[in-house]
C-alpha atoms as a PDB file:
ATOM      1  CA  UNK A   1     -29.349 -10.195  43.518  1.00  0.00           C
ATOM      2  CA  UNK A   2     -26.958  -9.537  40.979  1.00  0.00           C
ATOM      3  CA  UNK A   3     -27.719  -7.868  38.230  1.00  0.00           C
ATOM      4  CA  UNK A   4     -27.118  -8.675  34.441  1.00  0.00           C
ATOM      5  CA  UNK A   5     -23.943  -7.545  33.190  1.00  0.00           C
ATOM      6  CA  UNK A   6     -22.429  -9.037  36.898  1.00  0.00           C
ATOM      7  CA  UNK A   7     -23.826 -12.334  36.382  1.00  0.00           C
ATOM      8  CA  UNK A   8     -21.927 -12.478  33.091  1.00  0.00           C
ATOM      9  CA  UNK A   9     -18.627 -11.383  34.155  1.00  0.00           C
ATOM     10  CA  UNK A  10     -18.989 -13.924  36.543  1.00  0.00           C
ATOM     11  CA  UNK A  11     -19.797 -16.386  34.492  1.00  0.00           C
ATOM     12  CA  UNK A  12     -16.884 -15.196  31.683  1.00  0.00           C
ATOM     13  CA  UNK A  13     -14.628 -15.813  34.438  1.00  0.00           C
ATOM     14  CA  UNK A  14     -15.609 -19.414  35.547  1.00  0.00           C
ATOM     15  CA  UNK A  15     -15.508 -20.425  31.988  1.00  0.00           C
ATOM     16  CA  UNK A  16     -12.343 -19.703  31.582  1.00  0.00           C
ATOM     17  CA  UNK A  17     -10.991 -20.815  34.782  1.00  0.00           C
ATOM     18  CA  UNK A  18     -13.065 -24.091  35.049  1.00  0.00           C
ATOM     19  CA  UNK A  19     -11.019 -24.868  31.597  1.00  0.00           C
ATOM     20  CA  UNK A  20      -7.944 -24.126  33.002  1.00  0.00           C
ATOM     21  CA  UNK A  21      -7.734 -21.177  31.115  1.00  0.00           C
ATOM     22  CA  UNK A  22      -5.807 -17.797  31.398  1.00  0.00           C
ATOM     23  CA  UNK A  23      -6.881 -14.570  29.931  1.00  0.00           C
ATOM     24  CA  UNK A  24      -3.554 -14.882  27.038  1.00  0.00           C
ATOM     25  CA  UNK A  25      -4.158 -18.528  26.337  1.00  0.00           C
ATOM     26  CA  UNK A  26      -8.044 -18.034  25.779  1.00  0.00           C
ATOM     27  CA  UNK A  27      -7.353 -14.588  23.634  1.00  0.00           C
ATOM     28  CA  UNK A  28      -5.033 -16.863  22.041  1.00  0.00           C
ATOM     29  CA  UNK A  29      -7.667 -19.056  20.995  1.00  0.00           C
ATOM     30  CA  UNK A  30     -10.426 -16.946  20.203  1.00  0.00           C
ATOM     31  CA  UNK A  31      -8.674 -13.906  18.433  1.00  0.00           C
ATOM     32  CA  UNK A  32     -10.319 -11.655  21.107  1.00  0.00           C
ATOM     33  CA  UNK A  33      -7.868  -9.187  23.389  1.00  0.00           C
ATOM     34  CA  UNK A  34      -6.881 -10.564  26.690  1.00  0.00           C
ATOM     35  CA  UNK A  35      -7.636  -6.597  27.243  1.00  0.00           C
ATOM     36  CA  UNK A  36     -11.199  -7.136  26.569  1.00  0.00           C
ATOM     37  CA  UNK A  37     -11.458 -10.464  28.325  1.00  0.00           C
ATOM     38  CA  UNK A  38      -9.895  -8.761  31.367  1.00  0.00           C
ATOM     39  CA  UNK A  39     -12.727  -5.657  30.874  1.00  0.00           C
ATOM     40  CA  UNK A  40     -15.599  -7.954  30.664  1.00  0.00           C
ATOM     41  CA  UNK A  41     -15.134 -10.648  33.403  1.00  0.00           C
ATOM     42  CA  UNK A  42     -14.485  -7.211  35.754  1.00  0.00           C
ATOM     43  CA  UNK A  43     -17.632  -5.663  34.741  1.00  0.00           C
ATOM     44  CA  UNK A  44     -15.890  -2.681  33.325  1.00  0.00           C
ATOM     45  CA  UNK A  45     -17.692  -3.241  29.610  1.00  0.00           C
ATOM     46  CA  UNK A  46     -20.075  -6.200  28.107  1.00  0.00           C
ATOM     47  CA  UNK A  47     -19.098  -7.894  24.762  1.00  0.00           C
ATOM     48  CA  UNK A  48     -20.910  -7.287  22.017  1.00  0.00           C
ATOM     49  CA  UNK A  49     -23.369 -10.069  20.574  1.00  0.00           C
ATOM     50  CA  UNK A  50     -20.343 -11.193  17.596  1.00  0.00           C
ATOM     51  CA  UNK A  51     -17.655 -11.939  20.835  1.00  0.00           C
ATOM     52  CA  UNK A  52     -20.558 -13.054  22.690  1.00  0.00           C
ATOM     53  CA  UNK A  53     -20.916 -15.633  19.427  1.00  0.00           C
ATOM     54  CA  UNK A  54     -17.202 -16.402  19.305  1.00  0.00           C
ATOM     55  CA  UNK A  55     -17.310 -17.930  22.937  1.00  0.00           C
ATOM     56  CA  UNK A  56     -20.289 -19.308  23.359  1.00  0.00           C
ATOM     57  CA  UNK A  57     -18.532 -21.566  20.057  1.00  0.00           C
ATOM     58  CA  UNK A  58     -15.624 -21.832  21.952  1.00  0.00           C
ATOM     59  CA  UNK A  59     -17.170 -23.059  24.767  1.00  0.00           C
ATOM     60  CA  UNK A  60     -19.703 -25.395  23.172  1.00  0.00           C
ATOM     61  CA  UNK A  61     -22.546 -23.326  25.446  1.00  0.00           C
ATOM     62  CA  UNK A  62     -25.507 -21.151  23.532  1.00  0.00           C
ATOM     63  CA  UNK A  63     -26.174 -17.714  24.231  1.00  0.00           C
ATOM     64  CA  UNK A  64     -27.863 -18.153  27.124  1.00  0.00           C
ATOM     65  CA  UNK A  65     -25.856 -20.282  29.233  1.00  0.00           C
ATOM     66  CA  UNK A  66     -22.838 -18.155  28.452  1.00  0.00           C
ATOM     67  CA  UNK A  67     -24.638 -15.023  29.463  1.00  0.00           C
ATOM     68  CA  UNK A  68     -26.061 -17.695  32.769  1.00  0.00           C
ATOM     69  CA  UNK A  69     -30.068 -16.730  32.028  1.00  0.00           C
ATOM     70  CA  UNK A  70     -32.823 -19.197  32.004  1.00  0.00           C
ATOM     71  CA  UNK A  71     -34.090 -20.128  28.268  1.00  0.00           C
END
């Protein structure tokens, strides 16, 4: 079983990517660094809960569904 911070680099990634996204064009978009797109969707560091705000807007999802947990 993955654990937390893996399930939501995952589901960073397929976010992106199921929008036809790259890292530039979403950092673009959202004001964040591709840098820390890059870090979080390989694990390396988790956003903090303001990013976490910014694309869960983005993305039209709430907290939860970006982060892929149960409510």
């Amino acid at each position: 079983m993955k654990n937390d911070k893996n399930r939501l680099a995952d589901n960073l990634k397929a976010m992106r990517v199921a929008r036809g996204l790259t890292q530039h064009e979403l950092s673009e978009k959202t004001g964040i660094s591709q840098q820390n797109l890059s870090r979080w969707e390989l694990g390396i560091h988790v956003p903090n809960i303001d990013d976490c705000i910014t694309l869960a807007d983005f993305y039209g999802v709430s907290l939860d569904e970006l982060a892929d947990r149960e409510p």
